[in-house]
N, C-alpha and C. Protein backbone atom coordinates (compact mmCIF):
# COMPACT_ATOMS: atom_id res chain seq x y z
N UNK A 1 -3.33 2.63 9.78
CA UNK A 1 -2.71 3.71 9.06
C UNK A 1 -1.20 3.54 9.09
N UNK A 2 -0.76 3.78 8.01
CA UNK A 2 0.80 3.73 7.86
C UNK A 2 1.35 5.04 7.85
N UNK A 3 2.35 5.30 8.39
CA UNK A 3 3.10 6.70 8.48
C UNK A 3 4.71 6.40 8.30
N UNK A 4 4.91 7.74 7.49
CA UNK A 4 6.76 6.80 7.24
C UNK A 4 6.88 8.78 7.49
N UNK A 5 8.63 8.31 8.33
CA UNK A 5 9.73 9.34 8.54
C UNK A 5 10.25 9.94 7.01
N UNK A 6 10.91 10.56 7.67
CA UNK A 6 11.66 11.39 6.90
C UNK A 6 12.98 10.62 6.37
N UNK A 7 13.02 10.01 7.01
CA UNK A 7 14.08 8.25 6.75
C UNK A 7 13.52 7.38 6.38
N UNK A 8 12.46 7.41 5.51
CA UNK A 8 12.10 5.82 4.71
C UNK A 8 12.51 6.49 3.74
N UNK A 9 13.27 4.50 3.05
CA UNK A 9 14.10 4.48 2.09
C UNK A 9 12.91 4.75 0.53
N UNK A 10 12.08 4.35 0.47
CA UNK A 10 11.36 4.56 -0.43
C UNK A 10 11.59 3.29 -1.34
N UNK A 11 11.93 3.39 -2.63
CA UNK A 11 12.24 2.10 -3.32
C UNK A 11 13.54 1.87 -3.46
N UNK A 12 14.10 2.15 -2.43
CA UNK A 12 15.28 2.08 -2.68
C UNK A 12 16.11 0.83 -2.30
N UNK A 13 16.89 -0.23 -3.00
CA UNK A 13 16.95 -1.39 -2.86
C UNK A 13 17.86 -1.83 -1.55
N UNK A 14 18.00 -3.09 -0.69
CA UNK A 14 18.72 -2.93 0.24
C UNK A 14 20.20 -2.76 0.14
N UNK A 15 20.68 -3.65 -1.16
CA UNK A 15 22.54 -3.04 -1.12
C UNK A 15 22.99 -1.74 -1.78
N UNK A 16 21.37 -1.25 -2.02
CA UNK A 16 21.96 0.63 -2.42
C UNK A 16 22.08 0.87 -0.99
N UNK A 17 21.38 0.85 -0.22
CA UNK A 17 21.26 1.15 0.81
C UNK A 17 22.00 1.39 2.23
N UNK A 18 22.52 0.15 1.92
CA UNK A 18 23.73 -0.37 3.11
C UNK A 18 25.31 0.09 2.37
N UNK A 19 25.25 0.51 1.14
CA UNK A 19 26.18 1.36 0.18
C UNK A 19 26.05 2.43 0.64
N UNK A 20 24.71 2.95 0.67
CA UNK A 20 24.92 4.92 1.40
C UNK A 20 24.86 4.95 2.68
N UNK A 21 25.07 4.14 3.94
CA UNK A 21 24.50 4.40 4.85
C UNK A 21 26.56 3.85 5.28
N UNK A 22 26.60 3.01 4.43
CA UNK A 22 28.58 3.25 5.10
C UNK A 22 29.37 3.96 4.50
N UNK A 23 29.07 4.19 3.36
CA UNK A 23 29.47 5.25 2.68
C UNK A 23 30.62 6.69 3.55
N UNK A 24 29.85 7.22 4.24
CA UNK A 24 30.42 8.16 4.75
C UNK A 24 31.20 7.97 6.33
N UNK A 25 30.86 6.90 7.38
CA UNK A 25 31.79 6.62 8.13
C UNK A 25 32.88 5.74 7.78
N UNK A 26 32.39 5.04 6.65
CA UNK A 26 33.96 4.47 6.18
C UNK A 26 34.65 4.98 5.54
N UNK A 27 34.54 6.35 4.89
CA UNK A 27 35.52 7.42 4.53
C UNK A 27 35.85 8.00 5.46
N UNK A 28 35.63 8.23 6.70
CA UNK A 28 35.88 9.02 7.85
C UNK A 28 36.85 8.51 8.34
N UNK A 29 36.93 6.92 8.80
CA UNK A 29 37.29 5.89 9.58
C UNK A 29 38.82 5.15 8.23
N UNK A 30 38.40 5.95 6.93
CA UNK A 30 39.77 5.64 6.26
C UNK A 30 40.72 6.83 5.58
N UNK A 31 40.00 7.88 6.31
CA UNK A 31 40.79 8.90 6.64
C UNK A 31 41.63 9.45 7.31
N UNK A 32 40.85 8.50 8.59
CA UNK A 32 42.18 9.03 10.21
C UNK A 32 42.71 7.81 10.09
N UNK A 33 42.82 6.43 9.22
CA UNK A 33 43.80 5.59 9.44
C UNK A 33 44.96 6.35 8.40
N UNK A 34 44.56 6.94 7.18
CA UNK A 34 46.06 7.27 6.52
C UNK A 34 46.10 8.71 6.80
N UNK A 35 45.39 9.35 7.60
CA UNK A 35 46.57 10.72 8.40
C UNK A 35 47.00 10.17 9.00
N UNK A 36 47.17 8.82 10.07
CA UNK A 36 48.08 8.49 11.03
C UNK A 36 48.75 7.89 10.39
N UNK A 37 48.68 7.12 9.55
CA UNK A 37 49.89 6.91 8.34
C UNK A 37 50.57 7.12 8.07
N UNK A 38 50.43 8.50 7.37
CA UNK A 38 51.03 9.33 7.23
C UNK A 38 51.97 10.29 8.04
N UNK A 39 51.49 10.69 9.33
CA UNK A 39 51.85 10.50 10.24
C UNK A 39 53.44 9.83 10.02
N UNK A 40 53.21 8.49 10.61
CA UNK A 40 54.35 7.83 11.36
C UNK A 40 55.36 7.38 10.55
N UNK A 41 54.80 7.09 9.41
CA UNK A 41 55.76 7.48 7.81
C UNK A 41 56.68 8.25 7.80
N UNK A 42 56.14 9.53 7.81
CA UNK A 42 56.93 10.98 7.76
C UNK A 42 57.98 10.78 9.16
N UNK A 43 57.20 10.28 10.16
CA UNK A 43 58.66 9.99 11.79
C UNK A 43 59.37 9.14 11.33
N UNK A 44 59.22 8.59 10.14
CA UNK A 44 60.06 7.18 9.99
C UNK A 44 59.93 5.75 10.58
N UNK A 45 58.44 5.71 11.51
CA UNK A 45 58.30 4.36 11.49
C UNK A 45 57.74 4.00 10.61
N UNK A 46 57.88 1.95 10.89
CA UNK A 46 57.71 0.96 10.45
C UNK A 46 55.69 0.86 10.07
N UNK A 47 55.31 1.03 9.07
CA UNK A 47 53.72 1.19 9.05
C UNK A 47 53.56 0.20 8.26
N UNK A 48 53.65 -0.86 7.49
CA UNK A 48 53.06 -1.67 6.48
C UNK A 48 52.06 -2.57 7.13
N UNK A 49 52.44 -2.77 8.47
CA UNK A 49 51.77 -3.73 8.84
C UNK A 49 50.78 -3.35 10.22
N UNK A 50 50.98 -2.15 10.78
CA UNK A 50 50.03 -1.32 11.62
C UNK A 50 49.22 -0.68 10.59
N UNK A 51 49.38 -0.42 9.16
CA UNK A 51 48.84 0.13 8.71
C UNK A 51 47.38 -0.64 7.75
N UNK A 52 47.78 -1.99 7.59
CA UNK A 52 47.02 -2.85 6.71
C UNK A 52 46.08 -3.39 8.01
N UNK A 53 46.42 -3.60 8.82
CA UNK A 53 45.12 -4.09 10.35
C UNK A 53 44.55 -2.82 10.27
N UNK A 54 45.17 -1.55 11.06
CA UNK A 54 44.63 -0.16 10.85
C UNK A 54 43.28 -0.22 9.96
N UNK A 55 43.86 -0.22 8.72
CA UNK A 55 42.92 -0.46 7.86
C UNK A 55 41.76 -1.14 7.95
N UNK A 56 41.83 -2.62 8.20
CA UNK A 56 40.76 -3.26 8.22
C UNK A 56 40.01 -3.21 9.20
N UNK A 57 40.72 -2.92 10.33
CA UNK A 57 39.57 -2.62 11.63
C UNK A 57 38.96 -1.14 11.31
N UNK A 58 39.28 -0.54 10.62
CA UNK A 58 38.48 1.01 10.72
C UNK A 58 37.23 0.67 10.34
N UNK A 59 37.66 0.14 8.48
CA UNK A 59 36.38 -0.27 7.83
C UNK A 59 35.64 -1.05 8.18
N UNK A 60 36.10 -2.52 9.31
CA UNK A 60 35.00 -3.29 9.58
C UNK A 60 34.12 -2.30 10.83
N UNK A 61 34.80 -1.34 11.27
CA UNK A 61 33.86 -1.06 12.73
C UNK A 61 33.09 0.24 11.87
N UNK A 62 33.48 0.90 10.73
CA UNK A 62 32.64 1.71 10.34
C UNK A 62 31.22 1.24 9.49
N UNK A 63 31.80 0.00 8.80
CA UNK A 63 31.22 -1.06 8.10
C UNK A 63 29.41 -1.38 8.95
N UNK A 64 29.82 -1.86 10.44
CA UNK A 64 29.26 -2.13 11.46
C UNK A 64 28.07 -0.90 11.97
N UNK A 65 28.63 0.26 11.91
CA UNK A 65 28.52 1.36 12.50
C UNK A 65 27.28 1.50 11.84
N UNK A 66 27.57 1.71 10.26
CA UNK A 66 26.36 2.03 9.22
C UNK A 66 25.30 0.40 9.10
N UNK A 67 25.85 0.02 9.33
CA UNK A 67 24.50 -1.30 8.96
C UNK A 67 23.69 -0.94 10.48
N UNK A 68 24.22 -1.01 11.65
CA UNK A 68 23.66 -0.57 12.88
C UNK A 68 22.55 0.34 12.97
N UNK A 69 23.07 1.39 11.90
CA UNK A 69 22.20 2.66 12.12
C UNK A 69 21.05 2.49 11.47
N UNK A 70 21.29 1.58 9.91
CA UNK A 70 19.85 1.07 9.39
C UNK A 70 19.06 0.87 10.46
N UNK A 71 19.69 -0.11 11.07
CA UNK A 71 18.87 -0.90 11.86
C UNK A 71 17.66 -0.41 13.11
N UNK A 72 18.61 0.83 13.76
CA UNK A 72 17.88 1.51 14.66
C UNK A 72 17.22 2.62 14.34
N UNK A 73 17.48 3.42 13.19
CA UNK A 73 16.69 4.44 12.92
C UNK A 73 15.27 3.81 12.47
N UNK A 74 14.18 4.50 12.80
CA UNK A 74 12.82 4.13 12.78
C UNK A 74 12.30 4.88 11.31
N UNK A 75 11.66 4.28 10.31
CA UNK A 75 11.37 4.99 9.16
C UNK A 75 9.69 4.73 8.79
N UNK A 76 9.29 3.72 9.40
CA UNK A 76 7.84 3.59 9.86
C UNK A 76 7.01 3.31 10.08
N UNK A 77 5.69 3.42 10.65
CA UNK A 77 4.66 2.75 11.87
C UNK A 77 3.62 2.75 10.95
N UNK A 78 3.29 1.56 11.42
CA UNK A 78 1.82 0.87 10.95
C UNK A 78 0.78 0.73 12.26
N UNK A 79 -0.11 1.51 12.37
CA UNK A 79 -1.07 1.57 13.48
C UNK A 79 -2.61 1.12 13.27
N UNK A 80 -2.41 0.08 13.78
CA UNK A 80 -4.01 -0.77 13.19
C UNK A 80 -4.59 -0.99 14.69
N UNK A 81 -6.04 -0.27 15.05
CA UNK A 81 -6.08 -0.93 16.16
C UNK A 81 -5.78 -0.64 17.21
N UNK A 82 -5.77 -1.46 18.35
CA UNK A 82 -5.26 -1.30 19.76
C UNK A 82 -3.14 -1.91 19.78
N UNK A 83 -2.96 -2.24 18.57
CA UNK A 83 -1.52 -2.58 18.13
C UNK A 83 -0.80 -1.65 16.68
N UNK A 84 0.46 -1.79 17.18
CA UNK A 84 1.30 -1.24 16.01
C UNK A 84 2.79 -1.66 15.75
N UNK A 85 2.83 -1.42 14.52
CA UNK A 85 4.13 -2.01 14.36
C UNK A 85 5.40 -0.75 14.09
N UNK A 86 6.37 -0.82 14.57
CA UNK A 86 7.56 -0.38 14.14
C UNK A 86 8.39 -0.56 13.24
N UNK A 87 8.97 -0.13 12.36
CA UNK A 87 9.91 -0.77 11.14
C UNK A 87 11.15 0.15 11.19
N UNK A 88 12.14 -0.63 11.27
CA UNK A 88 13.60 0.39 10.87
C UNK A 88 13.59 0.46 9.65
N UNK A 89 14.62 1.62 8.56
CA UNK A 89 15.13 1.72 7.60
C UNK A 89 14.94 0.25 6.73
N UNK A 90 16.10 -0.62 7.06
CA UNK A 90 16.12 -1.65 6.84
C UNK A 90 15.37 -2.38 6.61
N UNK A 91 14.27 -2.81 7.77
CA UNK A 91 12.64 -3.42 7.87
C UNK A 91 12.27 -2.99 6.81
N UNK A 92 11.97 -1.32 5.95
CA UNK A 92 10.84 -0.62 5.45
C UNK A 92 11.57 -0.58 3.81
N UNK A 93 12.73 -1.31 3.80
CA UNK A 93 13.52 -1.43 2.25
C UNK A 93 13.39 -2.97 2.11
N UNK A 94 12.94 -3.55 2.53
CA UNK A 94 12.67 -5.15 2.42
C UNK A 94 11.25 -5.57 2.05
N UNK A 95 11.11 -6.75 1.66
CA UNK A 95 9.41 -7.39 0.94
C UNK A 95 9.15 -7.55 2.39
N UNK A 96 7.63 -7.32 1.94
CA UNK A 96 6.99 -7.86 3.23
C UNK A 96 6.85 -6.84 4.17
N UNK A 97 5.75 -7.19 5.03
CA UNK A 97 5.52 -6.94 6.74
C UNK A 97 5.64 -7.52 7.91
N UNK A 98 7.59 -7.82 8.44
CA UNK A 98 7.64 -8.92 9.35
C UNK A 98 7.86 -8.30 10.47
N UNK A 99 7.63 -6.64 11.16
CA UNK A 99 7.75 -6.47 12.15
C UNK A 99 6.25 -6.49 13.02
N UNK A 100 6.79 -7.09 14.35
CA UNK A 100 5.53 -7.61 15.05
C UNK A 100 4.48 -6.91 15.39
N UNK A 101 3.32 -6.89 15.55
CA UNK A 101 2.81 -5.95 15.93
C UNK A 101 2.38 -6.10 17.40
N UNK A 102 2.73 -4.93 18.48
CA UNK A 102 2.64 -4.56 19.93
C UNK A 102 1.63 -4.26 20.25
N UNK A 103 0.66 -4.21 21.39
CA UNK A 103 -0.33 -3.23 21.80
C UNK A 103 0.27 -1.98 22.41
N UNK A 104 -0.25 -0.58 21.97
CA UNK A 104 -0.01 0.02 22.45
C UNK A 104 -0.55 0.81 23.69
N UNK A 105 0.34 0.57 24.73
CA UNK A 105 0.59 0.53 26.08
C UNK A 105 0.15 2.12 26.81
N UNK A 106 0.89 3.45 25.94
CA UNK A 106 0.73 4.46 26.26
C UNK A 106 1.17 5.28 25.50
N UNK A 107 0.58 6.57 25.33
CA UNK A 107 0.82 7.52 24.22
C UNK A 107 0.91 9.27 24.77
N UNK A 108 1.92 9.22 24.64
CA UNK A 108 2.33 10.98 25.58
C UNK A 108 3.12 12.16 24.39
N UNK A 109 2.83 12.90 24.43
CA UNK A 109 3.37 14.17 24.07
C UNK A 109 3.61 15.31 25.17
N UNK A 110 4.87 15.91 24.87
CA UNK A 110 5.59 16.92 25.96
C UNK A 110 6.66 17.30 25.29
N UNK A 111 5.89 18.85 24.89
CA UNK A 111 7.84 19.53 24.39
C UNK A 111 7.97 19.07 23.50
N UNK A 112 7.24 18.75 22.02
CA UNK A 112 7.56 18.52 21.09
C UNK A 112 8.12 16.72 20.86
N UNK A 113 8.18 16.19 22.05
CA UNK A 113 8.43 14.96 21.86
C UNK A 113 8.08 13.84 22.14
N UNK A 114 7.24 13.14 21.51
CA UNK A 114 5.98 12.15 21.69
C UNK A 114 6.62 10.82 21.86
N UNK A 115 6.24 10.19 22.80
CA UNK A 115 6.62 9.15 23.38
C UNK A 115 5.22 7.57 23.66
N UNK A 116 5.46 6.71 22.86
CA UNK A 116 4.88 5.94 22.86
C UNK A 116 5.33 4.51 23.73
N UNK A 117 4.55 3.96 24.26
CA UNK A 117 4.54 2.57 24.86
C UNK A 117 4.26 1.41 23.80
N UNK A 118 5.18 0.67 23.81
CA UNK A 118 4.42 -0.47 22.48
C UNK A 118 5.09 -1.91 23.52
N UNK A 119 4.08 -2.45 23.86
CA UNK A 119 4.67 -3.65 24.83
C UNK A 119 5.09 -3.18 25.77
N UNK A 120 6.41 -3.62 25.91
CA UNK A 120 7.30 -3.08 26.94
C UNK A 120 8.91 -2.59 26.46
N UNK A 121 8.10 -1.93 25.15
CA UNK A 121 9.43 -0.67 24.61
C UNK A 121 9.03 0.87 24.40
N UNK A 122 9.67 2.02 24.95
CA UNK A 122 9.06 2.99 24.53
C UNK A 122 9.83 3.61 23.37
N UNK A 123 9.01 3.83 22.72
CA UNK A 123 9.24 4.76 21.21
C UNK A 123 9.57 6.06 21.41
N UNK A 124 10.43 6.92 20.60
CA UNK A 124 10.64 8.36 20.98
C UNK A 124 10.54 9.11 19.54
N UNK A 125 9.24 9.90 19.06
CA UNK A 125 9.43 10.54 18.12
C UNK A 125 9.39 11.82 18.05
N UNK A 126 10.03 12.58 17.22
CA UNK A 126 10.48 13.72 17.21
C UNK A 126 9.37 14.72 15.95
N UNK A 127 8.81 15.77 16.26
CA UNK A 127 7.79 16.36 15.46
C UNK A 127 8.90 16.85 13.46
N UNK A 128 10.25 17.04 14.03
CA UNK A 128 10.91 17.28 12.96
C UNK A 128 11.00 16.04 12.04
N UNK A 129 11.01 14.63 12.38
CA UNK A 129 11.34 13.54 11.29
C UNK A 129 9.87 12.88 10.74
N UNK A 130 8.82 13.42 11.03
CA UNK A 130 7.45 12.85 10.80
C UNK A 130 7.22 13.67 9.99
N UNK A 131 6.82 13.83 8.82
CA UNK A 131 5.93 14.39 8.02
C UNK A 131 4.44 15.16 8.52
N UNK A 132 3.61 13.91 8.71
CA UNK A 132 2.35 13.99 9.49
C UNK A 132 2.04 13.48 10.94
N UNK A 133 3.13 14.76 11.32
CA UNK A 133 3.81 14.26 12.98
C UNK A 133 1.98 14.32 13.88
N UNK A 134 1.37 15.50 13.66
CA UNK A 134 -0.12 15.50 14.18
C UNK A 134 -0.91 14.26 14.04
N UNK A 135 -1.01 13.72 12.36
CA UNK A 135 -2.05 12.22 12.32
C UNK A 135 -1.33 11.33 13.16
N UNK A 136 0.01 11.16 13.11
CA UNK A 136 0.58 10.05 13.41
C UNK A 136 0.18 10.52 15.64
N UNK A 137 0.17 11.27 16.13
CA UNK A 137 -0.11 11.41 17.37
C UNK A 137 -1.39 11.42 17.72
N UNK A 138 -2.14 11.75 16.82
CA UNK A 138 -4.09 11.45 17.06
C UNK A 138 -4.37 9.75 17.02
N UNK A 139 -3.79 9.03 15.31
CA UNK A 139 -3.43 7.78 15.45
C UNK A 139 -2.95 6.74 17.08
N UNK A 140 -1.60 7.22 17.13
CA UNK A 140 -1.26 6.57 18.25
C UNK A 140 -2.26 6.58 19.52
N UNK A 141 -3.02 8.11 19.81
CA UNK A 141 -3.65 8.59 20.83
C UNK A 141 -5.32 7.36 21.03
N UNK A 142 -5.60 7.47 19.55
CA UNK A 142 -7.09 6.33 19.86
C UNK A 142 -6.40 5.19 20.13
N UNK A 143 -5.57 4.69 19.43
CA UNK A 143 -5.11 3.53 19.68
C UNK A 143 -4.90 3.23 21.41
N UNK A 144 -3.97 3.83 21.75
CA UNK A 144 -3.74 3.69 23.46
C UNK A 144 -4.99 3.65 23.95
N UNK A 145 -6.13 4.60 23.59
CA UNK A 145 -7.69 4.86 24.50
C UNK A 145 -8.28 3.07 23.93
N UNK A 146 -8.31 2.71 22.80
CA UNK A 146 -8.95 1.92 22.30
C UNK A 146 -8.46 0.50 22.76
N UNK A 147 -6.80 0.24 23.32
CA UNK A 147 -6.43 -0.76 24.01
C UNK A 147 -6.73 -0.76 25.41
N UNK A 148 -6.59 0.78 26.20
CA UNK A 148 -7.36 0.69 27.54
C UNK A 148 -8.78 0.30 27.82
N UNK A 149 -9.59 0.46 26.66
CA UNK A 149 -10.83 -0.05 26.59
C UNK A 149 -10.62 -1.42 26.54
N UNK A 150 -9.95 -2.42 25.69
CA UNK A 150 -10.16 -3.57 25.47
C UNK A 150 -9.32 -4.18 26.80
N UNK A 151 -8.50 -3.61 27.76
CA UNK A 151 -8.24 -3.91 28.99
C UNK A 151 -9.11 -4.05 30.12
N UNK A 152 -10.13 -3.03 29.96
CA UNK A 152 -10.75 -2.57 30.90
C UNK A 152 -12.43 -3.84 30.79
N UNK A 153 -12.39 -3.72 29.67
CA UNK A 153 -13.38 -5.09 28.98
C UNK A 153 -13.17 -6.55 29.94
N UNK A 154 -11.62 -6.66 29.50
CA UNK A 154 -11.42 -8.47 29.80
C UNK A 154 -10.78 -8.55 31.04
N UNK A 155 -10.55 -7.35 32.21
CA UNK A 155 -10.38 -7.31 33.76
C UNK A 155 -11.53 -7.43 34.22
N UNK A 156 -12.90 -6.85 33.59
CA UNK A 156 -13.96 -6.44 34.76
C UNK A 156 -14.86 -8.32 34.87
N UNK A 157 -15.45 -7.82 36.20
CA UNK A 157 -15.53 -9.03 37.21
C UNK A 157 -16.89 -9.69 36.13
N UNK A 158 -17.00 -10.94 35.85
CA UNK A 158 -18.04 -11.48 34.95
C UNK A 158 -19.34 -11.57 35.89
């Protein structure tokens, strides 16, 4: 079963993508370089050349900031099985299915916030960014029972 967040891109292509996602910290990040600009202008210093680095380091670290966040926000799980896969933003706006698929290890809910084992990474999802936050926790839930079974199979004594 496939389940996508509230953050899958949908068809949306990857350099629209990485366009809206810096979009707004690199207006942020080229905002406080020309209020300080402005700024030191108005004191009468020397800015042409604090101001053109200024510049380029804002945008490359905001630049950074937003491709990053593709990267780590989770938009969605493919649960086949005693394994599942994870996909960021990024992953889920691209051809193909190249994220790996994990066994899943353990499957908990508490307080609204469901926490999965996949290998040896835990997942943290939140009931607000899931759509079908319930299937997606019944899903995960056989899965974990259905890999402890296939553990419990290939430990016991022949």
């Amino acid at each position: 079963m496939t389940f996508h967040s509230r953050y899958h891109p949908g068809a949306v292509s990857r350099p629209y993508l990485a366009f809206q996602a810096q979009s707004r910290p690199v207006a942020l990040a080229l905002l406080f370089v020309m209020t300080v600009g402005l700024s030191a202008a108005l004191l009468g210093e020397t800015i042409l050349w604090p101001f053109v680095g200024g510049t380029a380091a804002a945008y490359a670290l905001a630049a950074l900031y937003g491709q990053s966040t593709l990267h780590r926000t989770v938009a969605e799980v493919d649960v086949r099985g005693p394994f599942a896969a994870v996909r960021s933003v990024w992953e889920a706006a691209g051809e193909g299915d190249d994220a790996p698929r994990e066994p899943v290890v353990s499957a908990r809910l508490a307080h609204g916030v469901f926490e999965v084992g996949l290998g040896d990474t835990v997942h943290t999802f939140l009931r607000d960014d899931w759509p079908e936050f319930d299937a997606l926790v019944a899903a995960f839930r056989d899965s974990a029972r259905e890999a402890d079974l296939l553990l419990a199979l290939a430990t016991r004594p022949a």
